[in-house]
Each structure stands twice: as C-alpha cells, then as structure tokens.
N, C-alpha and C. Protein backbone atom coordinates (compact mmCIF):
# COMPACT_ATOMS: atom_id res chain seq x y z
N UNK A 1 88.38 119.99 132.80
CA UNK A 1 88.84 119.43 131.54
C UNK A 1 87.69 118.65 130.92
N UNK A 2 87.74 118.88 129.51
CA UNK A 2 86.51 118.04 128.97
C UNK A 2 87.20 117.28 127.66
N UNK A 3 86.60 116.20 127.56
CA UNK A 3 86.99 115.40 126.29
C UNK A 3 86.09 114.91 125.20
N UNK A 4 86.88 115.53 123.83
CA UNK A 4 85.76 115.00 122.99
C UNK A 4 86.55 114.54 121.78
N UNK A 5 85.41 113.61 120.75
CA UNK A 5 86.08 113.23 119.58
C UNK A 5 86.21 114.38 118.46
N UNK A 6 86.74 114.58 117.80
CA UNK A 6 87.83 115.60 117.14
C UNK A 6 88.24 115.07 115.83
N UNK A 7 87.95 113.58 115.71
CA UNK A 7 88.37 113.09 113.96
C UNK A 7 88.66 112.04 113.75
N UNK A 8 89.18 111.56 113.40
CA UNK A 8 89.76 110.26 112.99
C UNK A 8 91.12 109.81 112.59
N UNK A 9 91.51 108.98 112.35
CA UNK A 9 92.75 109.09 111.81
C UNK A 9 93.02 107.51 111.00
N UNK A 10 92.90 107.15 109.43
CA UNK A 10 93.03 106.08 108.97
C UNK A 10 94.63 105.80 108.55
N UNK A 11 94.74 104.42 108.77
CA UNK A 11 96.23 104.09 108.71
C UNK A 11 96.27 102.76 108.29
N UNK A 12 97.03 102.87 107.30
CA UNK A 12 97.34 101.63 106.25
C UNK A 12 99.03 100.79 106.38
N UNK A 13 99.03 101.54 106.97
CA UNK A 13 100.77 101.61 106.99
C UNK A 13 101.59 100.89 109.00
N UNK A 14 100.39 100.83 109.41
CA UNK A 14 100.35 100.22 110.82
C UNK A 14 101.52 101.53 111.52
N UNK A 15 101.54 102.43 110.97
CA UNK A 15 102.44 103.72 111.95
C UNK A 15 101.69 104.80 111.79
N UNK A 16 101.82 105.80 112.73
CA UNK A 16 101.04 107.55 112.22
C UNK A 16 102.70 108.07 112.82
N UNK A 17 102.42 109.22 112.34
CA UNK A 17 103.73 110.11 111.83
C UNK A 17 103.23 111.50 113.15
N UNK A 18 103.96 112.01 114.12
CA UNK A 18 103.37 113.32 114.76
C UNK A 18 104.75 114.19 114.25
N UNK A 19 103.98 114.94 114.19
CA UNK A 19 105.10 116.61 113.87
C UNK A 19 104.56 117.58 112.70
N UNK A 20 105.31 118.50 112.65
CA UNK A 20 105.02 119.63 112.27
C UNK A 20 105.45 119.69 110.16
N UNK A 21 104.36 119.41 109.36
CA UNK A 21 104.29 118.93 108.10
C UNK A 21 105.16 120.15 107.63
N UNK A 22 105.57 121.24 107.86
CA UNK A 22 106.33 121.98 107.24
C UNK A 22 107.86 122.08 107.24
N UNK A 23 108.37 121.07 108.16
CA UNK A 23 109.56 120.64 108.29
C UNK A 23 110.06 119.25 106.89
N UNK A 24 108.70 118.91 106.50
CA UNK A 24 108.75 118.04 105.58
C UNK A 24 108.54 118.52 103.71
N UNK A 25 107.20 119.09 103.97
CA UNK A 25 106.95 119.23 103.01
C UNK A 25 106.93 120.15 101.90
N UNK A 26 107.96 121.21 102.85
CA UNK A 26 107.74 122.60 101.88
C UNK A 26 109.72 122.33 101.23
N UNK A 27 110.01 121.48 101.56
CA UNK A 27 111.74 121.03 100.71
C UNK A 27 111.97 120.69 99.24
N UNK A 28 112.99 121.02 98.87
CA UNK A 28 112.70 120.24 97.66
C UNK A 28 113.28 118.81 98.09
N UNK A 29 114.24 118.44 99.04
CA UNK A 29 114.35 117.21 99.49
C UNK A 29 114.58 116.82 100.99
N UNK A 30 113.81 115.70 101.30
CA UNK A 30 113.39 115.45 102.24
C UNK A 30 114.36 115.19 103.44
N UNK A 31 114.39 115.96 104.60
CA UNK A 31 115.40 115.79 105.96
C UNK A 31 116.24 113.90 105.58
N UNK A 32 117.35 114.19 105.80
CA UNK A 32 118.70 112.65 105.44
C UNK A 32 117.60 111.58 106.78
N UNK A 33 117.48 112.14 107.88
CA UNK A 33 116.86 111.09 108.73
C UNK A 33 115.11 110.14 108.46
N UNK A 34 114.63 110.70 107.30
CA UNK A 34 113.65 109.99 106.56
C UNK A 34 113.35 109.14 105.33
N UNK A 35 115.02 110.04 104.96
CA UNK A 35 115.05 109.33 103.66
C UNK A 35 114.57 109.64 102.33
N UNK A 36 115.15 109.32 101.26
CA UNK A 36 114.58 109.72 99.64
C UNK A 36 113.02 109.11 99.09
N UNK A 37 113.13 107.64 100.16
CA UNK A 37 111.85 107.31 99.67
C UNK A 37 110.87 106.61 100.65
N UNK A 38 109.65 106.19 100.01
CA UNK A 38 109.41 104.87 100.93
C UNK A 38 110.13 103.79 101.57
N UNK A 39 110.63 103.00 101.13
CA UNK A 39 111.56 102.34 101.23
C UNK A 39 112.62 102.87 102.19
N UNK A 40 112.85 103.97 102.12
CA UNK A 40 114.70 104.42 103.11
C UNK A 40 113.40 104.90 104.29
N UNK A 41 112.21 105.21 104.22
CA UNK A 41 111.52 105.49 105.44
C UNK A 41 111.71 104.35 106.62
N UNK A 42 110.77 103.29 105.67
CA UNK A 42 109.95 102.23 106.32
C UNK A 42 111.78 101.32 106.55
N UNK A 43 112.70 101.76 106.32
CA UNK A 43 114.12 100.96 106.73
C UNK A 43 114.80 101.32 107.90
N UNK A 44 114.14 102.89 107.93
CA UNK A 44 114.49 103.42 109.57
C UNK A 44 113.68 103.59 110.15
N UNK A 45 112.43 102.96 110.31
CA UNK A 45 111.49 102.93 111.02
C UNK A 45 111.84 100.69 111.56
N UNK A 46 112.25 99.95 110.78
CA UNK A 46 112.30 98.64 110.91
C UNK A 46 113.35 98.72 111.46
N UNK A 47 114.50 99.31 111.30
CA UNK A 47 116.01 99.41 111.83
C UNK A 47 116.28 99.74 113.09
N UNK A 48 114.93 100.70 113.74
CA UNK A 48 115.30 101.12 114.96
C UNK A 48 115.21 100.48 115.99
N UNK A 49 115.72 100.21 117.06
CA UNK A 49 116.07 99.60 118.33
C UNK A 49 114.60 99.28 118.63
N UNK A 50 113.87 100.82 118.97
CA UNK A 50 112.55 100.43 119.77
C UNK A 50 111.43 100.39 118.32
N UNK A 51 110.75 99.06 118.66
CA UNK A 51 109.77 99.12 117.29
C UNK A 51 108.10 99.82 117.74
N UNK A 52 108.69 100.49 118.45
CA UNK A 52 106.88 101.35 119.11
C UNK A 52 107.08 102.33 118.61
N UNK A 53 108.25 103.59 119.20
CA UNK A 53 108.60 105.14 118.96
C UNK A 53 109.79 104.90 118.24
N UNK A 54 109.55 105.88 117.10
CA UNK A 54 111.13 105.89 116.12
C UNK A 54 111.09 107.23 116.36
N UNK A 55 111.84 107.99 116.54
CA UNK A 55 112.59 109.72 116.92
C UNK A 55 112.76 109.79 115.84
N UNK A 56 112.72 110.92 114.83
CA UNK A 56 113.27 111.35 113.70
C UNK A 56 114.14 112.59 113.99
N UNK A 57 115.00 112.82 113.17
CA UNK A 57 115.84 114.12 114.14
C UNK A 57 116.38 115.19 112.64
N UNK A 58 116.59 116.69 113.19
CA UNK A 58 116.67 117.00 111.77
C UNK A 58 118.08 116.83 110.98
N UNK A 59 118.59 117.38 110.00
CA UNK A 59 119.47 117.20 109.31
C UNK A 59 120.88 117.82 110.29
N UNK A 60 120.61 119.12 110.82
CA UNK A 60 121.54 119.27 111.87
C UNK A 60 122.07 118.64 112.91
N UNK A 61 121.17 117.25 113.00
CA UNK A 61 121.62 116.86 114.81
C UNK A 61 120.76 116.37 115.53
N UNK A 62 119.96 117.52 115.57
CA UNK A 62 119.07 117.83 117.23
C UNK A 62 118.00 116.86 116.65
N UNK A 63 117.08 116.22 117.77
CA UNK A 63 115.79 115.48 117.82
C UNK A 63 114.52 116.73 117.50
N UNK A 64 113.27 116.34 117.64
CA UNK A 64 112.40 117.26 117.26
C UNK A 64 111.60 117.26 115.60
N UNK A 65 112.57 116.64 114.74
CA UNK A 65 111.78 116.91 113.55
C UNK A 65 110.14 116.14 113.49
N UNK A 66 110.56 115.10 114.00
CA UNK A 66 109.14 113.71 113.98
C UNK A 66 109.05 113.02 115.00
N UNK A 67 107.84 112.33 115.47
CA UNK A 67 108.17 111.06 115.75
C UNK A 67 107.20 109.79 114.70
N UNK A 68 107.67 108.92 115.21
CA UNK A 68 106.30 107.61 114.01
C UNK A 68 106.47 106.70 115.58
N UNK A 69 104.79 106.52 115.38
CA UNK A 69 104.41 105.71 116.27
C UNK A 69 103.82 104.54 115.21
N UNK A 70 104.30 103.15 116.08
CA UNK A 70 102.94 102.04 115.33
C UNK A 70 102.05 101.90 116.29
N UNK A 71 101.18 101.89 115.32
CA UNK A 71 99.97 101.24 115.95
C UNK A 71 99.20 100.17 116.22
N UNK A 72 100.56 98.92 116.28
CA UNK A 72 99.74 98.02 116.50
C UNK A 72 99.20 96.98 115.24
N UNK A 73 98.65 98.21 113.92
CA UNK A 73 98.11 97.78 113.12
C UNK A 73 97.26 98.61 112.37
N UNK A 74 96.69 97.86 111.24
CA UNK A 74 95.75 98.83 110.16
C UNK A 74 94.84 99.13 111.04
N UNK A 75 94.08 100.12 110.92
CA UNK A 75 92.73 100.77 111.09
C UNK A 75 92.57 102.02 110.69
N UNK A 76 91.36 102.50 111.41
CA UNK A 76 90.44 104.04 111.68
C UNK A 76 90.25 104.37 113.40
N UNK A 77 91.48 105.01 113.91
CA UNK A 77 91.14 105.45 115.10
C UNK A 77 90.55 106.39 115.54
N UNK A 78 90.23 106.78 116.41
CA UNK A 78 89.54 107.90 116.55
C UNK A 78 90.48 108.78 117.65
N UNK A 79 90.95 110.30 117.35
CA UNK A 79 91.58 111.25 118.15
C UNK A 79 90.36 112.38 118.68
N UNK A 80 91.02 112.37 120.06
CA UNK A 80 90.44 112.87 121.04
C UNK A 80 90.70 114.66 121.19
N UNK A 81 90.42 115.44 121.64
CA UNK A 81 91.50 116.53 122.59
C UNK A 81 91.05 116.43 123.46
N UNK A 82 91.47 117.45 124.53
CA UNK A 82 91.16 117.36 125.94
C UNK A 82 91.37 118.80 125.63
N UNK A 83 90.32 119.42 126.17
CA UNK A 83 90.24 121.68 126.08
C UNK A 83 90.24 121.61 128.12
N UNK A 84 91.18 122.46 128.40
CA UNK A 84 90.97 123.04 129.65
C UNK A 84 89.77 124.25 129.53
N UNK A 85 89.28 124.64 131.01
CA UNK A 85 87.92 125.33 131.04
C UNK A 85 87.55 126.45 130.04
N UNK A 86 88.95 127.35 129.31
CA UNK A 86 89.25 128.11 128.35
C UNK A 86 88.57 127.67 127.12
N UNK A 87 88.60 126.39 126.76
CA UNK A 87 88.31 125.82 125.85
C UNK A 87 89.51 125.38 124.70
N UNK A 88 91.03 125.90 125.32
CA UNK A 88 92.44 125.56 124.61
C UNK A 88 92.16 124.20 124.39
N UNK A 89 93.06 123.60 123.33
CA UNK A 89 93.58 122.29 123.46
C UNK A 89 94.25 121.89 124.64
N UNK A 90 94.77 121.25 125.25
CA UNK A 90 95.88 120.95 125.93
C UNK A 90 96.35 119.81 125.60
N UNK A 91 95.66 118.86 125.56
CA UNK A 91 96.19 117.60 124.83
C UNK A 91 95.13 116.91 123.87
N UNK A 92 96.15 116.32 122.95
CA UNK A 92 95.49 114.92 122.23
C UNK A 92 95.83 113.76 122.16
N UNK A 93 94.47 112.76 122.30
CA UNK A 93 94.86 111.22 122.08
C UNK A 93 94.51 110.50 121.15
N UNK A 94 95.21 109.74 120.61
CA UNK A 94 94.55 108.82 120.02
C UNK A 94 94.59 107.83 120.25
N UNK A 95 92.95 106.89 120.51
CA UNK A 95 92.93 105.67 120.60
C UNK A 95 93.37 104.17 119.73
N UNK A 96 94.39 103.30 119.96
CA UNK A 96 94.46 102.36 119.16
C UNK A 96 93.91 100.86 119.40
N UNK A 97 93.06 100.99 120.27
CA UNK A 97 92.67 99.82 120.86
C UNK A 97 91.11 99.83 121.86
N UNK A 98 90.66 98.86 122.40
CA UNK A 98 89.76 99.10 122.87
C UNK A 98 90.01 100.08 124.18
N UNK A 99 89.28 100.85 124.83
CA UNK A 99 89.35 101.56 126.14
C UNK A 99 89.77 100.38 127.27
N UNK A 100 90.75 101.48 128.19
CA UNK A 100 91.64 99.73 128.79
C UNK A 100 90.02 99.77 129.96
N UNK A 101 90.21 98.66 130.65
CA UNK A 101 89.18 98.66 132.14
C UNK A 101 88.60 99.44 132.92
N UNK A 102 90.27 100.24 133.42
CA UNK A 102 89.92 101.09 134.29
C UNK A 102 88.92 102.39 133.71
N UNK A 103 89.35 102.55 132.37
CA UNK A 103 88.32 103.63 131.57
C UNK A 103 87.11 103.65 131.39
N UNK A 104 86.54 101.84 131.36
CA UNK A 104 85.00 101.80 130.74
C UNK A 104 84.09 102.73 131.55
N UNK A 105 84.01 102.89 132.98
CA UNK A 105 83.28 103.79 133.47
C UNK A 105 83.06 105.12 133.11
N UNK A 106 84.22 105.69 132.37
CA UNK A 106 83.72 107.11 132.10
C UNK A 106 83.43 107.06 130.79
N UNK A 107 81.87 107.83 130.70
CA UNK A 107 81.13 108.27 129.49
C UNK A 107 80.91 109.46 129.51
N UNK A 108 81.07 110.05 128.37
CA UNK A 108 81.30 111.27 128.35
C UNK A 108 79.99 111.81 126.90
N UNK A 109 79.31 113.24 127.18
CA UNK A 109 78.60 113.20 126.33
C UNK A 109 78.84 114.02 125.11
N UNK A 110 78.17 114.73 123.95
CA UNK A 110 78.64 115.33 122.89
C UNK A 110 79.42 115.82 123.17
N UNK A 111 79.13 117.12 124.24
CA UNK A 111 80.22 118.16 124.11
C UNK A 111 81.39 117.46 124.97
N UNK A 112 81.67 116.24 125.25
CA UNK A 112 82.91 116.05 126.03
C UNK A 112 83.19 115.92 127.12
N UNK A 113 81.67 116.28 127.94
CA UNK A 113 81.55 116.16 129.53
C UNK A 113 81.45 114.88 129.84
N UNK A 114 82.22 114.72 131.19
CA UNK A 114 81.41 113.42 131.91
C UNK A 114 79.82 114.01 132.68
C-alpha cells in the first residue's frame, strides 16, 4: 500500500459533505432529508444528536444518500488515497488536524512510499 497527497479540500462551512453529487444535483428538488435551503441544511446538521457524523438518508427511507462530517473548523485540508500494489484506490483520508504522534515517524515520499 502506498500513500499520497491527491488534493485538497477548502471548507468554510466547518463540515465536508461525502457522497455521490448525483443523488443531489441532477433534481429539480433537493432529497426532504437536506432540505430546500441553507438554512433547513445547516438545521439538520445542528439538530442532530451526534454533532461529528450527520447520516443523510434518501427520500424513501433507507440511509446512504450522504454523510456531513465537521471538521472541527475552517480550513484547507489536505486528502490522501491509499492505491493497493494495482495502483486502485482503496481508501481516502482526509486530514483535519495535525498528524496524531504515533504517525510522525512515517514519511513518505512523492510517489507515496515510505
């Protein structure tokens, strides 16, 4: 497995949004669990029980449409992937904070190697 930086991600809004933008944006109106506006967003994102992960779920029921993570706060993070030997994705991270302790030891170079 190798890891490398992959982009960025700026956030004004102290949340990032994961899921699939075509569940959103190709509607003429937006899934009932997000709401008509800013406002009916950022009310079920403040409303929810856990203020880390808010689940968004689609109009039918089921979970899956979104999730919104906060982050803590404003910034420019930087997202990672991780490619197995194939060179697939397998996962991505994004950092919101400094690298915890146990991490500082691994440096990794352009292409992602330690």
């Amino acid at each position: 497995m190798r890891k490398e930086v992959i982009g960025e991600i700026g956030v004004d809004a102290g949340h990032i949004w994961i899921g699939d933008p075509c569940y959103i944006f190709h509607r003429d109106s937006p899934p009932k669990s997000i709401g008509k506006s800013w406002s009916d967003f950022c009310s079920a994102l403040f409303d929810h029980p856990n203020k880390w992960v808010t689940q968004f779920s689609f109009d039918a029921g089921h979970n899956g449409l979104g999730i919104c993570v906060n982050t803590g706060g404003d910034g420019v993070f930087p997202v990672y992937a991780i490619r197995d030997a194939d060179g697939q994705i397998v996962r991505v991270e994004i950092e919101f904070e400094e690298p915890f302790a146990e991490f500082e030891d691994l440096v990794f170079d352009e292409e992602g190697e330690r």
